[in-house]
Protein backbone atom coordinates (compact mmCIF):
# COMPACT_ATOMS: atom_id res chain seq x y z
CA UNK A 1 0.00 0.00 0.00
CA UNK A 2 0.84 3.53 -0.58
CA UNK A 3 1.62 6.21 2.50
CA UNK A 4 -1.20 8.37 3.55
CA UNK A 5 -0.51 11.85 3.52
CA UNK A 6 -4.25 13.39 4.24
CA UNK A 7 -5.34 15.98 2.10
CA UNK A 8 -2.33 18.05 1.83
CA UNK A 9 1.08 16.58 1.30
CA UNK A 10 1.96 16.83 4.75
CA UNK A 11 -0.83 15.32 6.06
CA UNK A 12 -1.47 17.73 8.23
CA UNK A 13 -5.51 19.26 7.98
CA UNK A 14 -5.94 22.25 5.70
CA UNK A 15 -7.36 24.73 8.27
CA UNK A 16 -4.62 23.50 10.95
CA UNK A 17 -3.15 27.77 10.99
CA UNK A 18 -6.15 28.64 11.46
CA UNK A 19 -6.94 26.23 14.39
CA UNK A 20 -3.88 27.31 16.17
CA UNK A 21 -4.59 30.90 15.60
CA UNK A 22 -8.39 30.79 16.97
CA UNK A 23 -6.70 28.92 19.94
CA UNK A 24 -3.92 31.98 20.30
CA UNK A 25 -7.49 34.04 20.60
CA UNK A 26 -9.12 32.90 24.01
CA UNK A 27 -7.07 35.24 25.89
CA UNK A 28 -8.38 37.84 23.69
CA UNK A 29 -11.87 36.77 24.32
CA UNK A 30 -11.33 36.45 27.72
CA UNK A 31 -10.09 39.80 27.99
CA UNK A 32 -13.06 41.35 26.10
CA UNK A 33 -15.29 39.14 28.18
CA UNK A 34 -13.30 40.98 31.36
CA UNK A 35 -13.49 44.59 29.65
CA UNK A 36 -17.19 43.67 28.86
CA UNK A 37 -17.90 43.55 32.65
CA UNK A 38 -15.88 46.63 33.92
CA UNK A 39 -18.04 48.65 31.15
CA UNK A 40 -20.94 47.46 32.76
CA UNK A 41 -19.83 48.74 36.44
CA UNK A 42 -18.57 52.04 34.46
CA UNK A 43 -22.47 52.56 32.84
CA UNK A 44 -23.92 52.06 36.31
CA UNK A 45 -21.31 54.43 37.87
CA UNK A 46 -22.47 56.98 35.11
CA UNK A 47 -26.28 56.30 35.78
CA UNK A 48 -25.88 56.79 39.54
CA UNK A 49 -23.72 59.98 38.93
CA UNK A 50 -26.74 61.07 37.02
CA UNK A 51 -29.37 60.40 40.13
CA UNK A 52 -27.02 62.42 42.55
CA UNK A 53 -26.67 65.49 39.52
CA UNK A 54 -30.22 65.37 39.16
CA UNK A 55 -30.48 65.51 43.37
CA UNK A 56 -27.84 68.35 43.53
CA UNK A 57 -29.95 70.45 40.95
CA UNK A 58 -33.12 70.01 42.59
CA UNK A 59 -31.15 71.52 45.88
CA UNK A 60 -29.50 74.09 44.25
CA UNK A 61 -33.20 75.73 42.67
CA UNK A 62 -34.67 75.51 46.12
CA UNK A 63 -31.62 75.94 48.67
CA UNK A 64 -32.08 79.51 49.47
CA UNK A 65 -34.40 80.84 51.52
CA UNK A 66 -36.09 83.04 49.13
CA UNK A 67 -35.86 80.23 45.90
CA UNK A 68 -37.53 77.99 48.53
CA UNK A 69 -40.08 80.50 49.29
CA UNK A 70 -43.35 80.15 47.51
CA UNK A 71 -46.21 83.11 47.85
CA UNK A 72 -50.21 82.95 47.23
CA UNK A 73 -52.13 85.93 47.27
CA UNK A 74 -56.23 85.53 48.03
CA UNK A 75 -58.35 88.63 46.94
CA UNK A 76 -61.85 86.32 47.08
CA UNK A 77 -61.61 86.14 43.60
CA UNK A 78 -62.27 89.95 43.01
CA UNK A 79 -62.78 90.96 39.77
CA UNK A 80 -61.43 94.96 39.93
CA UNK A 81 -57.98 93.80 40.27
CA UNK A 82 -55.49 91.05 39.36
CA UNK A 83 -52.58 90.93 41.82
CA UNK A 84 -49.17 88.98 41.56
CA UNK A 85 -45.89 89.17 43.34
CA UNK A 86 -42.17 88.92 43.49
CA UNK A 87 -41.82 86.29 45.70
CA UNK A 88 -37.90 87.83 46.22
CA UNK A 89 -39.41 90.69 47.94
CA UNK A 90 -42.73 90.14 49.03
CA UNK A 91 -43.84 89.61 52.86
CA UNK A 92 -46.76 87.80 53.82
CA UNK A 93 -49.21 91.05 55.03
CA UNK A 94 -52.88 91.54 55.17
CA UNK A 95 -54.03 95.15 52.88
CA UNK A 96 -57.64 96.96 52.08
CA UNK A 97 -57.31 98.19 48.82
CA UNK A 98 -60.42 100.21 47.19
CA UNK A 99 -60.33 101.57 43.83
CA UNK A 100 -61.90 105.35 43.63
CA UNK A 101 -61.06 105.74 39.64
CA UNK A 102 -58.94 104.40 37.01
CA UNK A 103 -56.33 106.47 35.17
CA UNK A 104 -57.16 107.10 31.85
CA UNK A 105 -55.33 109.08 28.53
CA UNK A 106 -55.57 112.12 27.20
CA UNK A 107 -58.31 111.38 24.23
CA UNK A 108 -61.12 113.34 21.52
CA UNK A 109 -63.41 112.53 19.21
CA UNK A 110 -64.49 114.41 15.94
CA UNK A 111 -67.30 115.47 14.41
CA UNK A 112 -69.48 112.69 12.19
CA UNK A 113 -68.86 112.19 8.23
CA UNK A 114 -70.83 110.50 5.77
CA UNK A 115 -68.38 108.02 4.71
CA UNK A 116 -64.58 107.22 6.15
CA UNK A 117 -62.55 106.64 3.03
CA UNK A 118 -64.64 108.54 0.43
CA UNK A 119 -65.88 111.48 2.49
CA UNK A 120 -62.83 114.27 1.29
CA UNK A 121 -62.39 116.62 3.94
CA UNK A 122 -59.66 118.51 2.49
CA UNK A 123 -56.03 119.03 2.43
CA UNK A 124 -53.89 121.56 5.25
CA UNK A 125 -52.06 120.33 8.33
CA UNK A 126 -52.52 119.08 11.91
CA UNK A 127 -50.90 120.94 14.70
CA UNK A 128 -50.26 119.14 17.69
CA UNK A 129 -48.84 120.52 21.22
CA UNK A 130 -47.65 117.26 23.18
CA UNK A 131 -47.35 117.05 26.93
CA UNK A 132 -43.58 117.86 27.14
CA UNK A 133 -44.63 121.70 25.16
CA UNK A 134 -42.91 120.11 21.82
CA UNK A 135 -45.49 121.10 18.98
CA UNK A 136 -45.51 118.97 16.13
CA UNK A 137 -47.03 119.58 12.80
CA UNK A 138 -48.69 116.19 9.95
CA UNK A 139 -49.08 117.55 6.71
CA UNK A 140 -52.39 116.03 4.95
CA UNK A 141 -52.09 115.97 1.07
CA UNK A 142 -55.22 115.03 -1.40
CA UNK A 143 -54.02 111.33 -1.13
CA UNK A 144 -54.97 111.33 2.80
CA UNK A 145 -57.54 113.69 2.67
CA UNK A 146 -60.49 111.35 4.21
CA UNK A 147 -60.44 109.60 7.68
CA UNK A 148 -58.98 106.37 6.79
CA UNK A 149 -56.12 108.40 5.60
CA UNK A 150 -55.70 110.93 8.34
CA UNK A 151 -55.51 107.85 10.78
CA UNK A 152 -53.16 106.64 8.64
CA UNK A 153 -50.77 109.63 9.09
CA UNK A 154 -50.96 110.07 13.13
CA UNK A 155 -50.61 106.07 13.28
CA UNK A 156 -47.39 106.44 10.99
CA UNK A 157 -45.32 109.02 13.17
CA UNK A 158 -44.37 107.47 16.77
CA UNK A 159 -43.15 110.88 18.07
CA UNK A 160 -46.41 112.13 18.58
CA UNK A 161 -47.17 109.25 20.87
CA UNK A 162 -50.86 109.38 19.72
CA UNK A 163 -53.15 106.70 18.27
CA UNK A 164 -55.82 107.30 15.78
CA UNK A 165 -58.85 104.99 14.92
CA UNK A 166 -61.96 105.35 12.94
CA UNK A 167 -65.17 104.13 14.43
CA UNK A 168 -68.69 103.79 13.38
CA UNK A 169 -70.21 105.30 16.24
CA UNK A 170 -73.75 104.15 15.43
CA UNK A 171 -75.45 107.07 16.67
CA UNK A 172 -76.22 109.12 13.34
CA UNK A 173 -77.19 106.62 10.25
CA UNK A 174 -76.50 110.10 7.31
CA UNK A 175 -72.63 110.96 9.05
CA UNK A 176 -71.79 107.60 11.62
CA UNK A 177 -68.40 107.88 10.78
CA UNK A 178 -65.45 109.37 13.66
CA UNK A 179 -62.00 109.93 14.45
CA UNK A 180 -60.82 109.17 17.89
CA UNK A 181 -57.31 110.58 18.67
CA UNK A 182 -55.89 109.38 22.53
CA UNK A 183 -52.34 109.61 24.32
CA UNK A 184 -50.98 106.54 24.61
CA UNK A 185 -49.91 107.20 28.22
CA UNK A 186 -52.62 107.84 31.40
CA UNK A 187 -51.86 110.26 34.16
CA UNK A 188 -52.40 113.65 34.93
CA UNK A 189 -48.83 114.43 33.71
CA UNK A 190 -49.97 113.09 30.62
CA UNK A 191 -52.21 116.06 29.40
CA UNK A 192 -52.08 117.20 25.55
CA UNK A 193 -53.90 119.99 23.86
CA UNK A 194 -55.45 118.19 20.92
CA UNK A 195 -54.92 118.74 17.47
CA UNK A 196 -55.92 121.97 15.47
CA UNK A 197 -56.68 120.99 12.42
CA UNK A 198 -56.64 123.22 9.35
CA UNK A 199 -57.58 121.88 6.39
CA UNK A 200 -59.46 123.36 3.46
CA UNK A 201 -62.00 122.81 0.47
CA UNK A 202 -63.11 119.84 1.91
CA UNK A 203 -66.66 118.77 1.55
CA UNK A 204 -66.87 118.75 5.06
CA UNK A 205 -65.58 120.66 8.35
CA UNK A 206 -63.88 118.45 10.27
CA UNK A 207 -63.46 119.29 14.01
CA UNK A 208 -63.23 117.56 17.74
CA UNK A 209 -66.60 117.42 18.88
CA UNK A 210 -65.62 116.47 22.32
CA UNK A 211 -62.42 115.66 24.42
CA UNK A 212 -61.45 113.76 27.51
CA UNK A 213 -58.59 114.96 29.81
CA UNK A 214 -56.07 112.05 30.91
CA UNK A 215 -56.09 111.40 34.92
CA UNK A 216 -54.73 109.73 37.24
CA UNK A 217 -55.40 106.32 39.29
CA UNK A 218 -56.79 107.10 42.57
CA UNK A 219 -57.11 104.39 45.73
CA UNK A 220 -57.43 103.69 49.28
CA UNK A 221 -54.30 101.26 50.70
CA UNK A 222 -55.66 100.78 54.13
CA UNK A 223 -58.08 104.09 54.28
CA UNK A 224 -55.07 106.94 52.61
CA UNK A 225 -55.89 108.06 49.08
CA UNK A 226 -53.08 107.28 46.89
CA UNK A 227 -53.21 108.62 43.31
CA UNK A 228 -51.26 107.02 40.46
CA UNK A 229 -50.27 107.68 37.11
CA UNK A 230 -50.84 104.24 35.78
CA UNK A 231 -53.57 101.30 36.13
CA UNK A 232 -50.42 99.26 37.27
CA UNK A 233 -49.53 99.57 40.71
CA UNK A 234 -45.91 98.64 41.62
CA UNK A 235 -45.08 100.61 44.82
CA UNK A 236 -47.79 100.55 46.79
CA UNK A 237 -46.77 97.13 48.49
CA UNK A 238 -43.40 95.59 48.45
CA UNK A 239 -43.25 93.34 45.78
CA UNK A 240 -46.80 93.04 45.00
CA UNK A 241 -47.96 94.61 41.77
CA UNK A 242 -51.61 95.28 41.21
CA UNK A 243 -53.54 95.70 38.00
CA UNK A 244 -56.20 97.83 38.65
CA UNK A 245 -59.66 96.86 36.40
CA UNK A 246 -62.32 98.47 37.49
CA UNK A 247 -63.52 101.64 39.68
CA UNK A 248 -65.44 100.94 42.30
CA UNK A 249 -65.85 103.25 44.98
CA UNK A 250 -67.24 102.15 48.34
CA UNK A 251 -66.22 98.12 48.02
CA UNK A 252 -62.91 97.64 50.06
CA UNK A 253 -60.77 94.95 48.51
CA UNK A 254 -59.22 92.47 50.83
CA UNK A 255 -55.24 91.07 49.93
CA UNK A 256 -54.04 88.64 51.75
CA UNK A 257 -50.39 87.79 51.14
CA UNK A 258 -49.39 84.64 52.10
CA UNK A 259 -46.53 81.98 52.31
CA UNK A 260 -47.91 78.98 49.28
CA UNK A 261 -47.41 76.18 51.51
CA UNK A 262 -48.67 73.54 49.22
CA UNK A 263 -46.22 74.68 46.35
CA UNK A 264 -43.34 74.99 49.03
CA UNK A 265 -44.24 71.12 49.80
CA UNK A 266 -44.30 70.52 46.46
CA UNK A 267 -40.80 71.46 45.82
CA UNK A 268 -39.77 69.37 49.03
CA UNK A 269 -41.60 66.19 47.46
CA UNK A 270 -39.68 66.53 44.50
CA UNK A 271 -36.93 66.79 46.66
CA UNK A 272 -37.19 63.72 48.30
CA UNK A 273 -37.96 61.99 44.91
CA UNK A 274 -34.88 62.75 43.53
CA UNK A 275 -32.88 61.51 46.92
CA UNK A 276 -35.24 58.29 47.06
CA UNK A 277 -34.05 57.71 43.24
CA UNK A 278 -30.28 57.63 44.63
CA UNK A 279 -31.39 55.32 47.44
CA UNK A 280 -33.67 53.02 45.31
CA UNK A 281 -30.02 52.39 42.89
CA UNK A 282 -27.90 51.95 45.96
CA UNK A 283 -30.40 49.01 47.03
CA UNK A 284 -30.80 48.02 43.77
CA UNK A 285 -27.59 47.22 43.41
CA UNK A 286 -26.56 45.54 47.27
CA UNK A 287 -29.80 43.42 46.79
CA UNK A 288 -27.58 40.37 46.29
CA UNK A 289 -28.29 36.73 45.92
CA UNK A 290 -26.67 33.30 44.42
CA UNK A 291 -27.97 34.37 41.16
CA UNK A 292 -25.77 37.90 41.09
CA UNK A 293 -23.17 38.96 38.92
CA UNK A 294 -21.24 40.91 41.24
CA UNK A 295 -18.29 41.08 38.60
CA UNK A 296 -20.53 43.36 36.40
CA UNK A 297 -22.66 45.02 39.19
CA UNK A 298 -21.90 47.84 42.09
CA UNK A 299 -23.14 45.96 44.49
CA UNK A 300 -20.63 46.04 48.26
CA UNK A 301 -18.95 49.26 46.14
CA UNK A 302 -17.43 51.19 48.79
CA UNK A 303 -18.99 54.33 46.41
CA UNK A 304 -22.28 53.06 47.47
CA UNK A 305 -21.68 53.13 51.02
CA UNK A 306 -20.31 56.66 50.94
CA UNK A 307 -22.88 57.86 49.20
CA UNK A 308 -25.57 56.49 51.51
CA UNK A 309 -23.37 57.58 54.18
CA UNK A 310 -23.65 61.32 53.12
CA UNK A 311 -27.28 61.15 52.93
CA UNK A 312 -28.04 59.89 56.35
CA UNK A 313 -25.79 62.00 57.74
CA UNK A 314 -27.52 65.11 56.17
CA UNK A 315 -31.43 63.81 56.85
CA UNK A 316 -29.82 63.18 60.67
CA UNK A 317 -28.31 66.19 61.19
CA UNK A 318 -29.31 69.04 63.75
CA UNK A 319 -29.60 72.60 62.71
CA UNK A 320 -29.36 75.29 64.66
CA UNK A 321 -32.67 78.02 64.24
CA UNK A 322 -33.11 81.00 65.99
CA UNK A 323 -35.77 78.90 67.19
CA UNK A 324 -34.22 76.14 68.47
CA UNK A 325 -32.05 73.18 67.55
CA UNK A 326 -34.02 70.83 64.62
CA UNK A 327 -34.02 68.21 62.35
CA UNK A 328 -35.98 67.30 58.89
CA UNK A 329 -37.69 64.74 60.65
CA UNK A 330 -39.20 67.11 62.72
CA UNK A 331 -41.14 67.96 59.60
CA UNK A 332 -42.36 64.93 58.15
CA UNK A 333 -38.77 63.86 56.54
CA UNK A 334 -38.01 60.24 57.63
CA UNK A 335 -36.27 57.27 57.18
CA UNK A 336 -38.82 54.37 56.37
CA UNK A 337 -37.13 50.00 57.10
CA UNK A 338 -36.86 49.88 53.61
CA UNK A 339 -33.82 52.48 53.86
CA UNK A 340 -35.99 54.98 51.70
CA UNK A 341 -36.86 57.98 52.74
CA UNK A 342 -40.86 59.38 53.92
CA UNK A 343 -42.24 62.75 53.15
CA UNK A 344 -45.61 63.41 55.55
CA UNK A 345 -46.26 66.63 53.37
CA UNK A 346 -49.26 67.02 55.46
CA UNK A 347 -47.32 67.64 58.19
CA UNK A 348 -44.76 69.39 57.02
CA UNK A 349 -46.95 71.95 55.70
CA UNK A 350 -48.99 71.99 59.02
CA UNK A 351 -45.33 73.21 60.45
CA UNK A 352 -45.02 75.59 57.84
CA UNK A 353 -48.28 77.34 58.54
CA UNK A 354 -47.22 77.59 62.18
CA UNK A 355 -43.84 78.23 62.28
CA UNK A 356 -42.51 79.20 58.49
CA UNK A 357 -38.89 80.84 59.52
CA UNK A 358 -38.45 77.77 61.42
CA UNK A 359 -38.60 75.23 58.97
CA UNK A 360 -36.96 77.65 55.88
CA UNK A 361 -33.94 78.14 58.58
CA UNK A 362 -33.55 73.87 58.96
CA UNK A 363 -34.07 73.43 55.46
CA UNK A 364 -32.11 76.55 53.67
CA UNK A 365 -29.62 77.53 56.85
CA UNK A 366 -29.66 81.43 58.23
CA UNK A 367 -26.97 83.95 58.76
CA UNK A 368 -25.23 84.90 62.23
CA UNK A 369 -25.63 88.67 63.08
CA UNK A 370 -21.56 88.50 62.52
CA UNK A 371 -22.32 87.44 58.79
CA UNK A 372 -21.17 83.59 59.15
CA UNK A 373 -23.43 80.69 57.60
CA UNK A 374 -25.38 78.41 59.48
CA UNK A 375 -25.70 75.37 56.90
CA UNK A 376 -29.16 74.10 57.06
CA UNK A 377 -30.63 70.65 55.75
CA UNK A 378 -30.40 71.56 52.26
CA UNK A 379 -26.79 73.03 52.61
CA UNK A 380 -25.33 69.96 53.97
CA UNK A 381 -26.96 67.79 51.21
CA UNK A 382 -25.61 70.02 48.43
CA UNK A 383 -21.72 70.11 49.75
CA UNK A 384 -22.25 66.15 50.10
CA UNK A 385 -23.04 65.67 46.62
CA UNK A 386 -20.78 68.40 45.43
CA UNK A 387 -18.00 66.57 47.25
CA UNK A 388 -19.25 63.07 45.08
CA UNK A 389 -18.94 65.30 41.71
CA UNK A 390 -16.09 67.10 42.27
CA UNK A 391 -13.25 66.94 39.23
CA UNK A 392 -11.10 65.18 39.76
CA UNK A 393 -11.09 63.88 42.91
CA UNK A 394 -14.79 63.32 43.54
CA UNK A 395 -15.84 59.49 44.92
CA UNK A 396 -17.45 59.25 42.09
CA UNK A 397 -15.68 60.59 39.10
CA UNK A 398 -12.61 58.81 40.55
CA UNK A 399 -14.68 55.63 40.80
CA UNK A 400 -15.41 56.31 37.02
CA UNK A 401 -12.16 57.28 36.01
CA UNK A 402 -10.50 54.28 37.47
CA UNK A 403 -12.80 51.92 35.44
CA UNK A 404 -12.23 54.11 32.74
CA UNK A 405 -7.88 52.86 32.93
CA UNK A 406 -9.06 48.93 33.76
CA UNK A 407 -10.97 49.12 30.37
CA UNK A 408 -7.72 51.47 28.61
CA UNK A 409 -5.18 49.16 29.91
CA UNK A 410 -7.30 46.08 28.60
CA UNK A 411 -7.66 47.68 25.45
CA UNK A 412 -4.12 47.82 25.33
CA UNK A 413 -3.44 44.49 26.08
CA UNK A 414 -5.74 42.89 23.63
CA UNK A 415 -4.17 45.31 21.14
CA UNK A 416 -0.91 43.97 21.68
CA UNK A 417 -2.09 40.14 22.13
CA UNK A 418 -3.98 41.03 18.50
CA UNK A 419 -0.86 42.10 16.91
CA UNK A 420 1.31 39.23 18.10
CA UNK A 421 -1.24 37.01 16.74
CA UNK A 422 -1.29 38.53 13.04
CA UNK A 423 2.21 38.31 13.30
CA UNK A 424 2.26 34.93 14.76
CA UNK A 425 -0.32 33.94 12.09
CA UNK A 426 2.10 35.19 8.97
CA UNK A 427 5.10 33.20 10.55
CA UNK A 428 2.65 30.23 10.37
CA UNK A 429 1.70 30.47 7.12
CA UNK A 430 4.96 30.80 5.85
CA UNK A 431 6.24 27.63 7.99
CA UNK A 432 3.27 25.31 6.72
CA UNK A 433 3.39 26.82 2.81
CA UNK A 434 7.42 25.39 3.41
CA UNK A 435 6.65 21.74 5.00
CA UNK A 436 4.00 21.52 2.01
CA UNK A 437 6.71 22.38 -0.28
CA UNK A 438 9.24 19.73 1.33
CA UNK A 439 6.62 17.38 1.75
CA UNK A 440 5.72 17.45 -2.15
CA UNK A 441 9.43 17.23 -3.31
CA UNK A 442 10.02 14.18 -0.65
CA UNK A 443 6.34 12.69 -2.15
CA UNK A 444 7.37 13.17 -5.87
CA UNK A 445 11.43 11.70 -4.85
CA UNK A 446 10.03 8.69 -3.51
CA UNK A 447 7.52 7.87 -6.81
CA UNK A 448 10.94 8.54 -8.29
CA UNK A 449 12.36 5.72 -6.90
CA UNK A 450 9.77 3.31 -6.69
CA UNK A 451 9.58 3.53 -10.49
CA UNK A 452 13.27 2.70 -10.77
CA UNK A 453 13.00 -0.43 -9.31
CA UNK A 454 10.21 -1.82 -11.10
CA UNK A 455 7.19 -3.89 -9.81
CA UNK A 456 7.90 -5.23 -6.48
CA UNK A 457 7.26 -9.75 -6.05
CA UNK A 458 4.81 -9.96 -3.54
CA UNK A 459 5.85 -13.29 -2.46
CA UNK A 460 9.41 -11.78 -1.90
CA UNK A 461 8.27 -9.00 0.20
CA UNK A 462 6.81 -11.70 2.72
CA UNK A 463 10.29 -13.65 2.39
């Protein structure tokens, strides 16, 4: 029989490099598998870094005392007056308000014509004095020389500060058509002398028929008449601006400035949300069992711990108030067996009502007549998480940058391992393509010589 030799010369299988180079991979594989892992820990790392950045913001909108504060005002729904406030400068106060007269502009109206764009009534010029003594002077020509296009003129210069309008006044059916001319500002100070008009070989006279002086606002804050030059009151209460609608002399208006306890609560609730979300992750991931993956979970991270640490630390803390030494959980914020924290918001605003500067000072902190800082609730939970933030040496973006090398260093191993394997795999190639070169020469020698000798006895190759 003839020698075997498989299905290349050597005998050897055809895909044998390749076997030995997919074997050269499994620490490769085993290093992605590794790198695989640490990017999990670094994605939860960067999810809880965004709980405790969403926590910090929450604090830092609401950690002062006056971006804490929240203020209602209760008029019983009046209609004369619409009243809103600057909650930076507002007090809570009690005020009678009652509105004797509104201000109102300096304003005329003309004689009727028959028709407001076909009606001519003739070219000349308006003469205007304005309230600062500046006279000004509109030249109508034979294009403008109806209503429409006197309007038209007034409307087009700002400087006069005067608005014109044509109405239908409905009163005479032959001539229903008027100008109205006003100021555009109220107030006593803002008195004009109206417009002289002269204009000529029209087919009408046009003149102001009658004329309203401007005037001023006048009220009662708490039984002293107040006059103003405007329907918007901004100084007659600290922070509170009023929009006066309607006169109505005799009915006292009742403003109750308050603190908005239920949107104050709200803000805490949202608060406590965005904490609970940091504790809810921290549990998350210590809630361990045969089952866990602790190579690609946080779970017994020393990170965790600190974090949690912080927290307790600043719901367990006692502030000092010029009331008193107190806590959050005085006011409905608690810690609940499941490590999560409670908000009673109907008893923290129940506190609020009754005692508001103490429960802003334990949340938002006070100043010391000397000008120091106590650090209230709020305070301590914002340099907690700042310290967890901080760049570069905050627990958490050093627990993220330290994954961060584990997965660059892999990366740099399997880059190496990968280029000592292509170069492994050439060498390889080049080896085998020469054995399957020797082994053919060797293959075709030996046919060589068996020829030579000629056909072999059979019976003397068992002698």
């Amino acid at each position: 029989m003839g020698i075997a030799f498989g299905s290349i010369n050597s005998g050897l299988p055809k895909d044998i490099v390749q076997q030995i180079v997919e074997a050269e991979k499994i620490p490769v594989k085993q290093m992605e598998a590794r790198k695989g892992k640490i990017e999990d820990k670094k994605a939860l790392v960067g999810q809880l870094t965004s709980l405790v950045e969403s926590m910090r913001g929450e604090i830092l909108k609401n950690k002062g005392t006056r971006s804490l504060r929240e203020m209602k005002v209760n008029t019983g729904e009046n209609p004369n007056v619409a009243v809103s406030t600057d909650k930076n400068v507002a007090d809570p106060g009690k005020y009678s308000l009652e509105v004797l007269q509104l201000a109102g502009k300096s304003s005329a109206i003309s004689n009727g014509v028959e028709d407001k764009d076909k009606t001519y009534i003739g070219v000349g010029y308006i003469k205007a004095v304005l309230p600062d003594g500046e006279t000004k002077e509109i030249y109508v020509d034979e294009e403008h020389a109806n209503l429409t296009g006197i309007a038209k003129l007034i409307n087009g210069d700002p400087s006069l500060g005067i608005k014109a309008n044509v109405v239908n006044d409905g009163k005479d059916e032959d001539e229903p058509y008027r100008l109205i001319i006003s100021m555009q500002e109220t107030g006593d100070g803002k008195n004009a002398e109206f417009p002289y008009l002269y204009l000529v070989d029209g087919e009408v006279d046009l003149y102001f028929d009658q004329e309203k002086p401007a005037q001023d606002a006048k009220v009662k804050l708490d039984g002293f008449e107040i006059e103003l030059p405007t329907n918007k009151a901004t100084d007659l209460i600290p922070g509170v601006t009023i929009d006066l609608k309607k006169a109505k002399p005799g009915e006292e208006i009742s403003i109750e400035i308050t603190e908005d306890v239920q949107k104050i609560g709200g803000k805490i609730t949202s608060l406590v949300d965005n904490i609970n979300n940091v504790l809810k992750f921290i549990k998350e991931q210590n809630s361990l069992d045969e089952k866990t993956d602790t190579s690609r979970t946080l779970g017994g991270d020393l990170t965790l711990s600190q974090i949690e640490s912080k927290i307790r630390t600043a719901v367990f803390s006692t502030v000092t108030t010029s009331s008193g030494p107190h806590r959050v959980g005085d006011y409905g914020i608690t810690f609940e067996r499941s490590g999560l924290l409670k908000f009673d918001q109907e008893k923290f605003e129940a506190a609020l009502s009754k005692d508001y500067k103490a429960v802003s000072e334990t949340l938002s902190g006070s100043y010391t007549v000397e000008g120091g800082k106590v650090n209230g609730f709020m305070d301590i939970l914002e340099d907690a998480a700042k310290s967890l933030l901080a760049q570069p040496s905050g627990s958490l973006t050093t627990r993220k940058s330290g994954l961060q090398s584990q997965i660059n260093q892999i990366d740099r191993q399997i880059a190496n391992k990968q280029r000592n394997i292509a170069q492994k795999e050439e060498l390889l190639k080049a080896k085998f393509a020469r054995l399957e070169e020797t082994m053919s020469k060797i293959r075709g020698q030996g046919a060589g010589l068996a020829g030579l000798a000629g056909p072999i006895n059979p019976v003397q190759q068992l002698g």
